[in-house]
N, C-alpha and C. Protein backbone atom coordinates (compact mmCIF):
# COMPACT_ATOMS: atom_id res chain seq x y z
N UNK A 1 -20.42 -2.32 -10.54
CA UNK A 1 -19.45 -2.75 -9.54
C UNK A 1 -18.68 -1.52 -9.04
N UNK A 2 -19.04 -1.20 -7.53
CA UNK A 2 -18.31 -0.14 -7.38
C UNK A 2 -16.51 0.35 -7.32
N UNK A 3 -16.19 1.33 -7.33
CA UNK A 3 -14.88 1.74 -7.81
C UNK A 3 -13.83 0.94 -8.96
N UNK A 4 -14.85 -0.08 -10.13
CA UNK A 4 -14.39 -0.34 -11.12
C UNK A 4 -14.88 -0.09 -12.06
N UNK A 5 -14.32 -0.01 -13.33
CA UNK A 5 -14.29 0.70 -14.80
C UNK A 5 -13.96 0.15 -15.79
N UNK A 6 -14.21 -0.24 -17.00
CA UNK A 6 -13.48 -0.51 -18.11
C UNK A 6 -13.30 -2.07 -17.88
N UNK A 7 -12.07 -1.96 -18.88
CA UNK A 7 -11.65 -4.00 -18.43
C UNK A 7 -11.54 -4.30 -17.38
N UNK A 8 -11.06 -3.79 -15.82
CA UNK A 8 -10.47 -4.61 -15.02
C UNK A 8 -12.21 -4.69 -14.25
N UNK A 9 -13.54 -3.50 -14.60
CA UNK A 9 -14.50 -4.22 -13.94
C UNK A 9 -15.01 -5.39 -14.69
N UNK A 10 -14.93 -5.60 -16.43
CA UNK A 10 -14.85 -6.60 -16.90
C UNK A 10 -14.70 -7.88 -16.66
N UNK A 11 -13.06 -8.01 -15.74
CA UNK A 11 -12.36 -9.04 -15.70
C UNK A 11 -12.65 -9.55 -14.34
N UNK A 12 -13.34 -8.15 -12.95
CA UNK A 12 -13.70 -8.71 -12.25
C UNK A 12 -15.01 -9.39 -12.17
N UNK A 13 -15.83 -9.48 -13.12
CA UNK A 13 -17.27 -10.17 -13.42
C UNK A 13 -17.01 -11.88 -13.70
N UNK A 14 -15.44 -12.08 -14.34
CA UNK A 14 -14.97 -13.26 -14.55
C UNK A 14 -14.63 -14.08 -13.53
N UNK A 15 -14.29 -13.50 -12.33
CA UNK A 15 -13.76 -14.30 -11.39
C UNK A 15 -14.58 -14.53 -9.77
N UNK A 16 -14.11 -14.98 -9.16
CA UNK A 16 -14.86 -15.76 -8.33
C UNK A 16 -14.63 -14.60 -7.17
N UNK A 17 -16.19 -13.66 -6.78
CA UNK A 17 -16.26 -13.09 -5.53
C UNK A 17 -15.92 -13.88 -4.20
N UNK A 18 -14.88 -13.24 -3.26
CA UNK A 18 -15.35 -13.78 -2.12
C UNK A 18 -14.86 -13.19 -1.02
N UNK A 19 -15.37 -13.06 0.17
CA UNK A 19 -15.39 -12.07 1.57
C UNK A 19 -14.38 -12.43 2.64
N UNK A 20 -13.24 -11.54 2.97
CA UNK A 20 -12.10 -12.17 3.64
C UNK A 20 -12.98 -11.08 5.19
N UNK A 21 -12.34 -11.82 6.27
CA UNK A 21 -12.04 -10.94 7.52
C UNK A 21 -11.22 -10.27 7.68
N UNK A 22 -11.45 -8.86 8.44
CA UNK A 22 -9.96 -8.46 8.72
C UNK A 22 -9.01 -9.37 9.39
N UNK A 23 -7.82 -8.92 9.05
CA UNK A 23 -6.37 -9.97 9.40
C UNK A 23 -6.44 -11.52 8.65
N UNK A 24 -7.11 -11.59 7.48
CA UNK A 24 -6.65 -12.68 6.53
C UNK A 24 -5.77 -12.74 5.92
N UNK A 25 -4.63 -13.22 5.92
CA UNK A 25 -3.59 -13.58 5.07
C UNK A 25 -4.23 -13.98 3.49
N UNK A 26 -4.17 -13.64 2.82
CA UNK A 26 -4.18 -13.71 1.64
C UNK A 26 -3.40 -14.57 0.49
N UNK A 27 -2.17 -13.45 1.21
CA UNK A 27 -1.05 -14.34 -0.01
C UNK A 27 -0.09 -13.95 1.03
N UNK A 28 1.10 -15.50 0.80
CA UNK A 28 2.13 -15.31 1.81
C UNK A 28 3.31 -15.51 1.12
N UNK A 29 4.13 -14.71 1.46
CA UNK A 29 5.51 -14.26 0.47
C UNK A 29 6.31 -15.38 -0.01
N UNK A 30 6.49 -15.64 -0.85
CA UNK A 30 7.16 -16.93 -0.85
C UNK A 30 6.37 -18.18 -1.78
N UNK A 31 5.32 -18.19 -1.48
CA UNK A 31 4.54 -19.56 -1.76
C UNK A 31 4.39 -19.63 -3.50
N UNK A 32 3.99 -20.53 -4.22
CA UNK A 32 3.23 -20.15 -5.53
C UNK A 32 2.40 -19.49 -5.76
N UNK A 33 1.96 -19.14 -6.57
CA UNK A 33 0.32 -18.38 -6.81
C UNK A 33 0.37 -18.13 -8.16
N UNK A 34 -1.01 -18.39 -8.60
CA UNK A 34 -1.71 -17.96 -10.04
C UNK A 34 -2.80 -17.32 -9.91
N UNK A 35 -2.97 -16.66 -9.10
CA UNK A 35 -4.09 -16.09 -8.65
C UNK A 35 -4.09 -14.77 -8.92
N UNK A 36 -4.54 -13.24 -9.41
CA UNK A 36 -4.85 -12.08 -8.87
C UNK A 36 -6.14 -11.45 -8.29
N UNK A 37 -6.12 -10.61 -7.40
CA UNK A 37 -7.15 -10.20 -6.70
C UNK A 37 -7.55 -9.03 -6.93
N UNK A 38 -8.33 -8.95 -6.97
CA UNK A 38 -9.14 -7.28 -7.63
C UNK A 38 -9.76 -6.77 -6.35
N UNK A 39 -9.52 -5.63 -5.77
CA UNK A 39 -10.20 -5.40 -4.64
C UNK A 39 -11.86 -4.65 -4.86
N UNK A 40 -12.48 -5.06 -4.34
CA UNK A 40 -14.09 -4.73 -4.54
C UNK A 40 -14.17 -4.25 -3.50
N UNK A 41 -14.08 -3.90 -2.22
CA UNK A 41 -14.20 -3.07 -1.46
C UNK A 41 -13.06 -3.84 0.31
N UNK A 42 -13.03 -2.77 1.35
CA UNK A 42 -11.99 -3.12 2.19
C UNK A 42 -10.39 -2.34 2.05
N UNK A 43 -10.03 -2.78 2.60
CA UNK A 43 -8.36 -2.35 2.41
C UNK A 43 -7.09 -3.69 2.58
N UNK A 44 -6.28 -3.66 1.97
CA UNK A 44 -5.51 -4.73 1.86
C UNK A 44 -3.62 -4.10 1.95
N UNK A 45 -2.71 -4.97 3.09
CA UNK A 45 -1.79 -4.62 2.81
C UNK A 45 -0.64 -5.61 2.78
N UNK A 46 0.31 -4.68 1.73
CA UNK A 46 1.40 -5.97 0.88
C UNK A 46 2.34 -5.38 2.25
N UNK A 47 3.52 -6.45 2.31
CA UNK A 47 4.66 -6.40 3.28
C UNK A 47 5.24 -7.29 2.95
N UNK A 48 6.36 -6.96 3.76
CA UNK A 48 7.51 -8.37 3.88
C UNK A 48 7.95 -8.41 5.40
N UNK A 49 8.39 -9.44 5.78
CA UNK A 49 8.99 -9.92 7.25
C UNK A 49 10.49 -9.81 7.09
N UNK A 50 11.31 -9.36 7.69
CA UNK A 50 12.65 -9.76 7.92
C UNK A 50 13.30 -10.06 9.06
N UNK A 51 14.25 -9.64 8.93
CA UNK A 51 14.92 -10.14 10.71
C UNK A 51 14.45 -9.85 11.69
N UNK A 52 14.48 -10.21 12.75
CA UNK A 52 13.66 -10.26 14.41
C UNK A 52 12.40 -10.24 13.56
N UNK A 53 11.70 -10.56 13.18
CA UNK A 53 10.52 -10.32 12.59
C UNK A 53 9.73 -9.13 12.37
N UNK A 54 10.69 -8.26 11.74
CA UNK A 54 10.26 -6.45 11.78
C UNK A 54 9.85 -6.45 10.15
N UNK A 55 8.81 -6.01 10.14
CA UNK A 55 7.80 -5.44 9.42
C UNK A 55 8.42 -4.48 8.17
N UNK A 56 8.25 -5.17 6.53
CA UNK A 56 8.32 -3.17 5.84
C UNK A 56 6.55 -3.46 5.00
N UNK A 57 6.47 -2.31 4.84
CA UNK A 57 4.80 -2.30 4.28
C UNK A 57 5.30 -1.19 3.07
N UNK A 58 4.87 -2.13 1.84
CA UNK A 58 5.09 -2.12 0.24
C UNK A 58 4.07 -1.07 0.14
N UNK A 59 2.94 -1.46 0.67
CA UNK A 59 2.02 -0.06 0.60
C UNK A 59 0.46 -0.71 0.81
N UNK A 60 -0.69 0.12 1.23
CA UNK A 60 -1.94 0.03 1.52
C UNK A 60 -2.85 0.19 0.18
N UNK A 61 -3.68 -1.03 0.08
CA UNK A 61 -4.56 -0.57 -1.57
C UNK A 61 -6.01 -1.17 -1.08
N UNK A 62 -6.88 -0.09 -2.08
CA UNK A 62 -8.05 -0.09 -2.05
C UNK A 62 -9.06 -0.47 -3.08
N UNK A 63 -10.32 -0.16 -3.08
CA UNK A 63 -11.13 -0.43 -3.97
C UNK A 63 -10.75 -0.10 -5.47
N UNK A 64 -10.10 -0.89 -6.47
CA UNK A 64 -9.96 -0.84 -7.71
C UNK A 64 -8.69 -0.68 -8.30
N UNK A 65 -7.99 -1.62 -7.09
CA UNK A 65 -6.46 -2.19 -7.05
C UNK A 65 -6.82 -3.23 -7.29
N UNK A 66 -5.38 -4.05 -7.77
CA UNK A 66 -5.33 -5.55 -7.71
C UNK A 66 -3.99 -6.27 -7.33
N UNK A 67 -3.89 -6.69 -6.78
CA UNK A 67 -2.79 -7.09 -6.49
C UNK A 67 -2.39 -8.85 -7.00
N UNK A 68 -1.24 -9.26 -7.00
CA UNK A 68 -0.77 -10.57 -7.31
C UNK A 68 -0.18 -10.66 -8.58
N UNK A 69 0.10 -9.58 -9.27
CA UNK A 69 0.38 -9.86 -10.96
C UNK A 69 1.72 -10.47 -10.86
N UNK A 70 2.74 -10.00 -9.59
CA UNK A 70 4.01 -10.19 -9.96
C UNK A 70 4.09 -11.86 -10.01
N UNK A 71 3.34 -12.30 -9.62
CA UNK A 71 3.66 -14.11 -9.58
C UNK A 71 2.96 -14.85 -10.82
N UNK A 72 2.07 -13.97 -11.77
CA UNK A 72 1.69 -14.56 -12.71
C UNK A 72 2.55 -15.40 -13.87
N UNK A 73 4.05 -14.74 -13.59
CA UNK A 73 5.09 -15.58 -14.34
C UNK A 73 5.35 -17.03 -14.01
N UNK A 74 4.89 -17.45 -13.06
CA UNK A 74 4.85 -18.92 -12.37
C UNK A 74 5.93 -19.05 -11.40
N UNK A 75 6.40 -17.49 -10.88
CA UNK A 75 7.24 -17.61 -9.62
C UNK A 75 6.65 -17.24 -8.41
N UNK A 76 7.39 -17.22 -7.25
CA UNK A 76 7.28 -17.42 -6.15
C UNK A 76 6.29 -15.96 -5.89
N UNK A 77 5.80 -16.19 -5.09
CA UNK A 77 5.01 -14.81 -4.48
C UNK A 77 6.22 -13.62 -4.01
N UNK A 78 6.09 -12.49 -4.17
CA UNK A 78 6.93 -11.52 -3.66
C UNK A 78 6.62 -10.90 -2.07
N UNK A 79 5.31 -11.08 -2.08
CA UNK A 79 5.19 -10.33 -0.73
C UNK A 79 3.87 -10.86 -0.46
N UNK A 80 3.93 -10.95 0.97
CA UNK A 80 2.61 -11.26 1.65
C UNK A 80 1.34 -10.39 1.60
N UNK A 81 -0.05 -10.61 1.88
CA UNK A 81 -0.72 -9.44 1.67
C UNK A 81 -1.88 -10.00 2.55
N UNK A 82 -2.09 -9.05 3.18
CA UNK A 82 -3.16 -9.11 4.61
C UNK A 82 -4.56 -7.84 4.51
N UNK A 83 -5.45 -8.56 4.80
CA UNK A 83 -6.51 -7.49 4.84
C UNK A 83 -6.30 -6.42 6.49
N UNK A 84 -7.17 -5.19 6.20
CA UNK A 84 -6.58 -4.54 7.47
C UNK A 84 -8.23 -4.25 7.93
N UNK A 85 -9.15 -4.74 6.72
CA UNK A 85 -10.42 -4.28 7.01
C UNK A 85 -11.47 -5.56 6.68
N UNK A 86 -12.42 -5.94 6.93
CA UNK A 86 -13.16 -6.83 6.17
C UNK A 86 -13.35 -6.18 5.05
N UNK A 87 -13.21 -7.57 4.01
CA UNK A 87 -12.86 -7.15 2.61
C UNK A 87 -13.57 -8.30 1.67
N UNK A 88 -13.90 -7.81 0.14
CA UNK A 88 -14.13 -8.43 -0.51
C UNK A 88 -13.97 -8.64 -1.88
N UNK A 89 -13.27 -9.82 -2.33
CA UNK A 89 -12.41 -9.47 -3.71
C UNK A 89 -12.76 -10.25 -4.97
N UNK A 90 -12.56 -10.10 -5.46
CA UNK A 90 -12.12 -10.74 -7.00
C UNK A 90 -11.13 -11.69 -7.37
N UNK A 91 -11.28 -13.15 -7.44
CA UNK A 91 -10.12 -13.49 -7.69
C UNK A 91 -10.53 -14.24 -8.84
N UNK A 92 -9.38 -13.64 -9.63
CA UNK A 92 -9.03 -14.55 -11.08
C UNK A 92 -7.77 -15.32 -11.01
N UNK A 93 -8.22 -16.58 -11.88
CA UNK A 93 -7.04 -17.50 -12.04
C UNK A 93 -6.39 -17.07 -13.37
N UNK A 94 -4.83 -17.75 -13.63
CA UNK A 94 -4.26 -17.03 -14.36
C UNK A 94 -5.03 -17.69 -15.90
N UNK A 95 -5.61 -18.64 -15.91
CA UNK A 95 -5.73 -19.11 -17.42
C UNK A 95 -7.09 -18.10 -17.96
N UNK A 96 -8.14 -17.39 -16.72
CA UNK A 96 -9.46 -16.58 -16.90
C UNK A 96 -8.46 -15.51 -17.49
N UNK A 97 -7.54 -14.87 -17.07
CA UNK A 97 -6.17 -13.96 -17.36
C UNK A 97 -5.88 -14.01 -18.35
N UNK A 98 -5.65 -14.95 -19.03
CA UNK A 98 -5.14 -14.96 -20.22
C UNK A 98 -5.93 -14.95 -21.51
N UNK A 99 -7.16 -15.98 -21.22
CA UNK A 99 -8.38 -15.93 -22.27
C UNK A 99 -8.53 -14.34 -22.37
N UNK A 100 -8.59 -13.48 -21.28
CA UNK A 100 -9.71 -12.60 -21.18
C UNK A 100 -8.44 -11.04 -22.27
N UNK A 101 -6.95 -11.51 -21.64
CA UNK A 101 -6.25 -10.55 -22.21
C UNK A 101 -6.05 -11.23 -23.98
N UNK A 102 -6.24 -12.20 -25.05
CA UNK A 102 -6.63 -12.57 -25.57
C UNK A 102 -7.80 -12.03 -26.50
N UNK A 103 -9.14 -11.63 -25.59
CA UNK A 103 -10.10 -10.68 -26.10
C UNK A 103 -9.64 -9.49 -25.87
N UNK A 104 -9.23 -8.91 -24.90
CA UNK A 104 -8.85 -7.36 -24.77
C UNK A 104 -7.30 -7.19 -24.48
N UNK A 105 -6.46 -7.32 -25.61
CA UNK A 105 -5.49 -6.83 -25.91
C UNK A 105 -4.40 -5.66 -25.10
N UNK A 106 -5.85 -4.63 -25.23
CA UNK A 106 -5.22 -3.54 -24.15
C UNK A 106 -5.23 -3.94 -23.39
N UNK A 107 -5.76 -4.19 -22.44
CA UNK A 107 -5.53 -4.85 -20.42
C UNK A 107 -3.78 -5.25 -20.59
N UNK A 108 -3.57 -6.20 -21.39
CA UNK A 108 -2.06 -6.27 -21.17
C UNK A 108 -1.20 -4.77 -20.83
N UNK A 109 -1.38 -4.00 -22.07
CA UNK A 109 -1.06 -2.50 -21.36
C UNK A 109 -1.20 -2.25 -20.12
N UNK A 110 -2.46 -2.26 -19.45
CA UNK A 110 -2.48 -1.76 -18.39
C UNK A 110 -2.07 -2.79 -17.59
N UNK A 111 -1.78 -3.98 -17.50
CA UNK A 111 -1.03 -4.92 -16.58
C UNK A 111 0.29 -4.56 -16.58
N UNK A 112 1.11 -4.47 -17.90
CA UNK A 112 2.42 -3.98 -17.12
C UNK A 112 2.50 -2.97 -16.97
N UNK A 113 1.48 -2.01 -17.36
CA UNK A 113 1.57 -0.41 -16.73
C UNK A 113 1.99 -0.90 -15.25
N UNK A 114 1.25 -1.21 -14.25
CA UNK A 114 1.19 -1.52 -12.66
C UNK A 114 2.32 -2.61 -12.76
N UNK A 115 2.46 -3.07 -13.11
CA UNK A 115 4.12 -3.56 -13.25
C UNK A 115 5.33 -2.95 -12.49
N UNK A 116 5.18 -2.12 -13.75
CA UNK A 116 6.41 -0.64 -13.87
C UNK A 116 6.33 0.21 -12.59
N UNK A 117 4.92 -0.18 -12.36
CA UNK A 117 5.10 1.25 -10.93
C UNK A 117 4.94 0.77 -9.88
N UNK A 118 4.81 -0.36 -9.68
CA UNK A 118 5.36 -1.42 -8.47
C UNK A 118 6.69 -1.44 -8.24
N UNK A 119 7.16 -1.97 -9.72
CA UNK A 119 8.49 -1.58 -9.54
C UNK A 119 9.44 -0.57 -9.48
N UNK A 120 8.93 0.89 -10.05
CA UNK A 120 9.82 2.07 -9.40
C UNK A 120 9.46 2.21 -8.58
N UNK A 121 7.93 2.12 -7.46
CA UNK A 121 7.76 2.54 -6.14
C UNK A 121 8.54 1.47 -5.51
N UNK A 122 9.06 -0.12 -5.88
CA UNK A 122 10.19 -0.73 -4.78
C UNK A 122 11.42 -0.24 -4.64
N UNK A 123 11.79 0.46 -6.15
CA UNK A 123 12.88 0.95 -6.00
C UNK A 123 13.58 1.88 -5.35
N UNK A 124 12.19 2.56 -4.98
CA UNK A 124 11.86 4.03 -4.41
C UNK A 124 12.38 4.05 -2.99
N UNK A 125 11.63 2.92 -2.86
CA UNK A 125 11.66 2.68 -1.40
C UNK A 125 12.96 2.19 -1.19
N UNK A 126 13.55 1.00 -1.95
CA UNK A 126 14.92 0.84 -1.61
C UNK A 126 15.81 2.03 -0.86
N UNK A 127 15.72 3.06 -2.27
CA UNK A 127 16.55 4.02 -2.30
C UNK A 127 16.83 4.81 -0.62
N UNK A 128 15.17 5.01 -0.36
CA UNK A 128 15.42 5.98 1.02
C UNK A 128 15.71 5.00 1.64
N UNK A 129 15.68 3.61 1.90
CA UNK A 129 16.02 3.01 3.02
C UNK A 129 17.67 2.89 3.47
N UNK A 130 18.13 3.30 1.81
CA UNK A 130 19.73 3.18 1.67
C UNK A 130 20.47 4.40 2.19
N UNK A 131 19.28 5.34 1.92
CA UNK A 131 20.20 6.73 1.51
C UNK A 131 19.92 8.09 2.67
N UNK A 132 18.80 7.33 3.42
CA UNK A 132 17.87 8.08 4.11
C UNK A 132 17.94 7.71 5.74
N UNK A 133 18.02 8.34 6.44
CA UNK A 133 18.19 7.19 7.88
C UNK A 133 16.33 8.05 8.48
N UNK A 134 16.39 7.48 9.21
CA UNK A 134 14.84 7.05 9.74
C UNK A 134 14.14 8.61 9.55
N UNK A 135 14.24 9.77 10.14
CA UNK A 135 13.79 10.46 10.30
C UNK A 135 13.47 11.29 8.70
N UNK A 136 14.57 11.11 7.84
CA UNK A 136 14.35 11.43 6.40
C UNK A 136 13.56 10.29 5.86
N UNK A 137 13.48 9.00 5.94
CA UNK A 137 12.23 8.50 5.29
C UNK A 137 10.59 8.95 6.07
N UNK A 138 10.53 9.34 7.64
CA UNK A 138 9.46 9.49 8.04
C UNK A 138 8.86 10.83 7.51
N UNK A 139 10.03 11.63 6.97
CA UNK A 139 9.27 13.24 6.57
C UNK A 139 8.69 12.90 5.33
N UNK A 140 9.80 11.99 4.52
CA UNK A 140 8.77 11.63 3.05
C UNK A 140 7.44 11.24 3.17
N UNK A 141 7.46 10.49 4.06
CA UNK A 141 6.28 9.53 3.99
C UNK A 141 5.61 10.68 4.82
N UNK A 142 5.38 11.38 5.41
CA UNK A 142 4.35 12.76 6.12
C UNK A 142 3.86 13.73 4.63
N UNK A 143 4.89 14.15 4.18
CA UNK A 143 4.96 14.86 2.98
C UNK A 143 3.96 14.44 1.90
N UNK A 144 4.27 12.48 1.87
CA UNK A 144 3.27 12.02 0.28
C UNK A 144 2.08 11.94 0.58
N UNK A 145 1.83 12.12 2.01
CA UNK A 145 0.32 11.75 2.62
C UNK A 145 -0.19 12.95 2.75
N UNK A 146 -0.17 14.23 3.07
CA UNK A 146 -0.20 15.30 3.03
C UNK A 146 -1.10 15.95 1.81
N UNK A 147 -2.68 16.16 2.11
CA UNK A 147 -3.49 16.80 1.32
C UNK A 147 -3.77 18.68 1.91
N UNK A 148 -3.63 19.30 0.67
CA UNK A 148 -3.79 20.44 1.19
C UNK A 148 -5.40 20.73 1.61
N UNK A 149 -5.57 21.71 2.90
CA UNK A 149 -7.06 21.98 3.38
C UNK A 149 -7.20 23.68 2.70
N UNK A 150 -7.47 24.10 1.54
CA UNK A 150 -7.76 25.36 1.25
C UNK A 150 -6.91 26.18 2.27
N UNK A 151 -7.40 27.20 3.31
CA UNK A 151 -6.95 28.12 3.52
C UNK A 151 -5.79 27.49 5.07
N UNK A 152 -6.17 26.40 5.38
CA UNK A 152 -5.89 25.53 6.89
C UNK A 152 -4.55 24.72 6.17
N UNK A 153 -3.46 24.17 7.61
CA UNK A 153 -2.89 23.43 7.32
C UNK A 153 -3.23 21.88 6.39
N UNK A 154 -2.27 21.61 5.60
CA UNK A 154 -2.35 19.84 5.02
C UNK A 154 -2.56 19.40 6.26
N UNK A 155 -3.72 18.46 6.09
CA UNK A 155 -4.02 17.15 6.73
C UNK A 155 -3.72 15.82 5.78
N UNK A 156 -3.31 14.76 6.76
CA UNK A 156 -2.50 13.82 6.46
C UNK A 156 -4.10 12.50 5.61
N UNK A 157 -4.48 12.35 4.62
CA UNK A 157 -5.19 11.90 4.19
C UNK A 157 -5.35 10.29 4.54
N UNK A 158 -4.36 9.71 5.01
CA UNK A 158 -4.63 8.27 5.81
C UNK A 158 -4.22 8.29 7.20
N UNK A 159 -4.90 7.51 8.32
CA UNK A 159 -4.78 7.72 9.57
C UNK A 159 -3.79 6.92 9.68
N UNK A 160 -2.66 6.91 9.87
CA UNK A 160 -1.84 5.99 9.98
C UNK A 160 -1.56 5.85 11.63
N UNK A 161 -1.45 4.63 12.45
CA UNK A 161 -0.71 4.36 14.08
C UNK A 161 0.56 4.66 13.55
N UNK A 162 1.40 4.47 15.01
CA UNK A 162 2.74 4.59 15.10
C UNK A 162 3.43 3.24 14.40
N UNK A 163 2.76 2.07 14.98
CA UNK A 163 3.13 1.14 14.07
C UNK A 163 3.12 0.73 12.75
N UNK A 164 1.74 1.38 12.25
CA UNK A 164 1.86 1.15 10.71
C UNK A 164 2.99 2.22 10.19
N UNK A 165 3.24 3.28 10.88
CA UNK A 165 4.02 3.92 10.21
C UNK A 165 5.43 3.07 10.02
N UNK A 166 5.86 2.81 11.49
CA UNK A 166 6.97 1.77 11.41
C UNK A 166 7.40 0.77 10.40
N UNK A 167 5.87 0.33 9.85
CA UNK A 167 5.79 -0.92 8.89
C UNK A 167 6.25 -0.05 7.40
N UNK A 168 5.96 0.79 7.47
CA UNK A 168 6.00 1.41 6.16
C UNK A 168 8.11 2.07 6.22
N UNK A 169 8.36 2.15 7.41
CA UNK A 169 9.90 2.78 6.92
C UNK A 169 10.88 2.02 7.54
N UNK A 170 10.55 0.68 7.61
CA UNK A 170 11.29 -0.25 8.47
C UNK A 170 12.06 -0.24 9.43
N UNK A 171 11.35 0.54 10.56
CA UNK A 171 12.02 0.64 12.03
C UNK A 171 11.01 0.50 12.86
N UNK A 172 11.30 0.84 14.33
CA UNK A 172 10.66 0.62 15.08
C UNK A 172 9.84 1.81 15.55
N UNK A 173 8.75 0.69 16.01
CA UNK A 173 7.77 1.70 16.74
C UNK A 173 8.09 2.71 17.13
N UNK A 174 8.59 2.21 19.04
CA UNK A 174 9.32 3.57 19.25
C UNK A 174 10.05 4.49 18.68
N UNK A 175 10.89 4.43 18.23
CA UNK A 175 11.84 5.63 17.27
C UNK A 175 10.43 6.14 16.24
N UNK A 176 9.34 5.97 15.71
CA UNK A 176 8.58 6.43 14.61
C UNK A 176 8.05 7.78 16.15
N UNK A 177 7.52 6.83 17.39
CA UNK A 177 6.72 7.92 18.31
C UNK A 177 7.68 9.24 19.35
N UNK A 178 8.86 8.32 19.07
CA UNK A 178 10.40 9.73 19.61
C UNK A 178 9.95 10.73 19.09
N UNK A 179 10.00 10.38 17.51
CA UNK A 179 10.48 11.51 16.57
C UNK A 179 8.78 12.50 16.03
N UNK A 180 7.97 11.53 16.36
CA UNK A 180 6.78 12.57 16.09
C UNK A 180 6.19 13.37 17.26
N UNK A 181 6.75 12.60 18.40
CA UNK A 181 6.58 13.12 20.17
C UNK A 181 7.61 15.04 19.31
N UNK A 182 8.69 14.58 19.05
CA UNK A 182 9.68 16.01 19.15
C UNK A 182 9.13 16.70 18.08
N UNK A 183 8.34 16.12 16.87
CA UNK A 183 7.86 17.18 16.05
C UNK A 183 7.17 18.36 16.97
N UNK A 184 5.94 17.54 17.01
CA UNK A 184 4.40 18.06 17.94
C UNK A 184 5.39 19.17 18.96
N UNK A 185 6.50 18.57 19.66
CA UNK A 185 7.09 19.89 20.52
C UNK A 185 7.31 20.85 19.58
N UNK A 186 7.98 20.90 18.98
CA UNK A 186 8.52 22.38 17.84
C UNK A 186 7.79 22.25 17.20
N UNK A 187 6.40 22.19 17.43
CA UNK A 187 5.11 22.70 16.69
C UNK A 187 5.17 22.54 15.42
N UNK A 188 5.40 21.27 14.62
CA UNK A 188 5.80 21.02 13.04
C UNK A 188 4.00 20.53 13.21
N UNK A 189 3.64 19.33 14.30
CA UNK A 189 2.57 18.90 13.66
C UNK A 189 1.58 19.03 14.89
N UNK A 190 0.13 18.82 14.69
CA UNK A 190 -0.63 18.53 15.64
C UNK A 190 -1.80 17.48 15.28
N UNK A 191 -2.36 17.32 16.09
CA UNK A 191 -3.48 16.74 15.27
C UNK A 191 -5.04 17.44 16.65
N UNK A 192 -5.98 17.55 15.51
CA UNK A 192 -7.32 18.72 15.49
C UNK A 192 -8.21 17.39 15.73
N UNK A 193 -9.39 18.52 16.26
CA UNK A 193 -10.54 17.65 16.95
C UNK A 193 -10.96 16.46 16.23
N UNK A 194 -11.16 16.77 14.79
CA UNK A 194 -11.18 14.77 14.00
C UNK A 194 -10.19 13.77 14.30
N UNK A 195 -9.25 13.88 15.11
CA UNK A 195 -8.02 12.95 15.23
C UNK A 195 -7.07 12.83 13.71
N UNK A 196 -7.05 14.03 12.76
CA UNK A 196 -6.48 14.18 12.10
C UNK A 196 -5.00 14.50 12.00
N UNK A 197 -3.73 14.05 11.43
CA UNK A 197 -2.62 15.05 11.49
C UNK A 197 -2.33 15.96 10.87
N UNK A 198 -2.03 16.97 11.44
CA UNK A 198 -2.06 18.57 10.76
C UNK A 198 -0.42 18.79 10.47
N UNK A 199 0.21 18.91 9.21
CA UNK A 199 1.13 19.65 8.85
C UNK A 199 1.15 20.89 9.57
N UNK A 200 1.37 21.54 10.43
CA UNK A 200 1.41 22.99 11.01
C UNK A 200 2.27 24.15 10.21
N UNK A 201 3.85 23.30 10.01
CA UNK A 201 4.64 24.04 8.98
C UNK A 201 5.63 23.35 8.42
N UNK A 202 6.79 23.92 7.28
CA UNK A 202 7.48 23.10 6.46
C UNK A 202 8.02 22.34 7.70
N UNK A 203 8.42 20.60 7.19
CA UNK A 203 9.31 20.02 8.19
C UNK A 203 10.64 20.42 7.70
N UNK A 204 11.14 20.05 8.79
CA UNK A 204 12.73 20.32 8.48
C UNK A 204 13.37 18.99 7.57
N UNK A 205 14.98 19.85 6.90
CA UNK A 205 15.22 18.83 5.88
C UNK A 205 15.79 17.77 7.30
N UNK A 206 16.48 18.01 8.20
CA UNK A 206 17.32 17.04 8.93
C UNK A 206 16.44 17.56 10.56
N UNK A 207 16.64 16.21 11.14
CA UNK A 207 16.18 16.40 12.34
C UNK A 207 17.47 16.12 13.37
């Protein structure tokens, strides 16, 4: 099974394959669920809706993620989760979950491992949204995406639009394309013949 390993390709042999379209709702914030999803291939993304109906995006996961654990306690779903690609997953119910952590002991480890780092990456995010006004969360988020090219500027390792970026630092479109329009002028970024974005040089701490 590709991009799985160990117990969780184990646990995805237990549960029931099946093929979403892009833009399937999955899981919608709020509702019940006993369900988790193991991603087998595609891309999938968690969010939440808030006022005027503006977008934050928890984050983008791939082949040999899983998402849904936080509702396995028998509460409410935390966040919605939408495919962005045709996709195809794994879903276990919580009682296959429990037999299976039962035989393998460790998996519990690694379930609240991804727990814990769900929950400092929400916290994370809290933090800049509190502490950070738009243009300091957009450099973070340039910065964590940011793979170095050997001797060439970092290129930005996910293609992100203006809007997904938006989704990810909870503002708007426009203000995400202001502020990367004024980078590209003072030559911070560009983007090269792959439609890649190029780090050019350090960003600044304040814009």
């Amino acid at each position: 099974m590709p991009a799985l390993s160990g117990a969780l390709a184990d646990l995805a042999l237990r549960g029931d394959t099946r093929r979403y379209r892009k833009g399937t709702l999955l899981i919608q914030e709020g509702d019940q669920g006993d369900t988790l999803f193991i991603i087998l291939s595609g891309r999938l993304r968690a969010f939440s809706v808030g006022d005027k109906d503006r977008e934050i995006t928890y984050g983008v996961y791939g082949p040999g993620d899983y998402l849904g654990e936080m509702s396995l306690d028998g509460g409410p779903r935390s966040a919605s989760v939408l495919t962005l690609e045709a996709s195809r997953c794994a879903v276990v119910n919580r009682q296959t979950l429990m037999q299976f952590i039962a035989e393998r002991p460790e998996f519990a480890f690694d379930l609240l491992a991804k727990v814990i780092r769900r929950a400092r990456s929400a916290t994370l995010s809290a933090r800049q949204l509190a502490l950070n006004d738009v243009y300091g969360r957009l450099r973070a988020l340039l910065l964590s995406l940011a793979v170095p090219q050997g001797d060439a500027s970092p290129a930005l390792c996910e293609r992100l639009t203006h809007q997904e970026m938006a989704h990810r630092l909870g503002c708007s479109r426009e203000m995400v394309s202001r502020l990367m329009k004024d980078l590209e002028r003072g030559a911070y970024l560009a983007v090269d013949a792959q439609r890649r974005l190029l780090l050019l040089k350090s960003l600044p701490a304040r814009w």
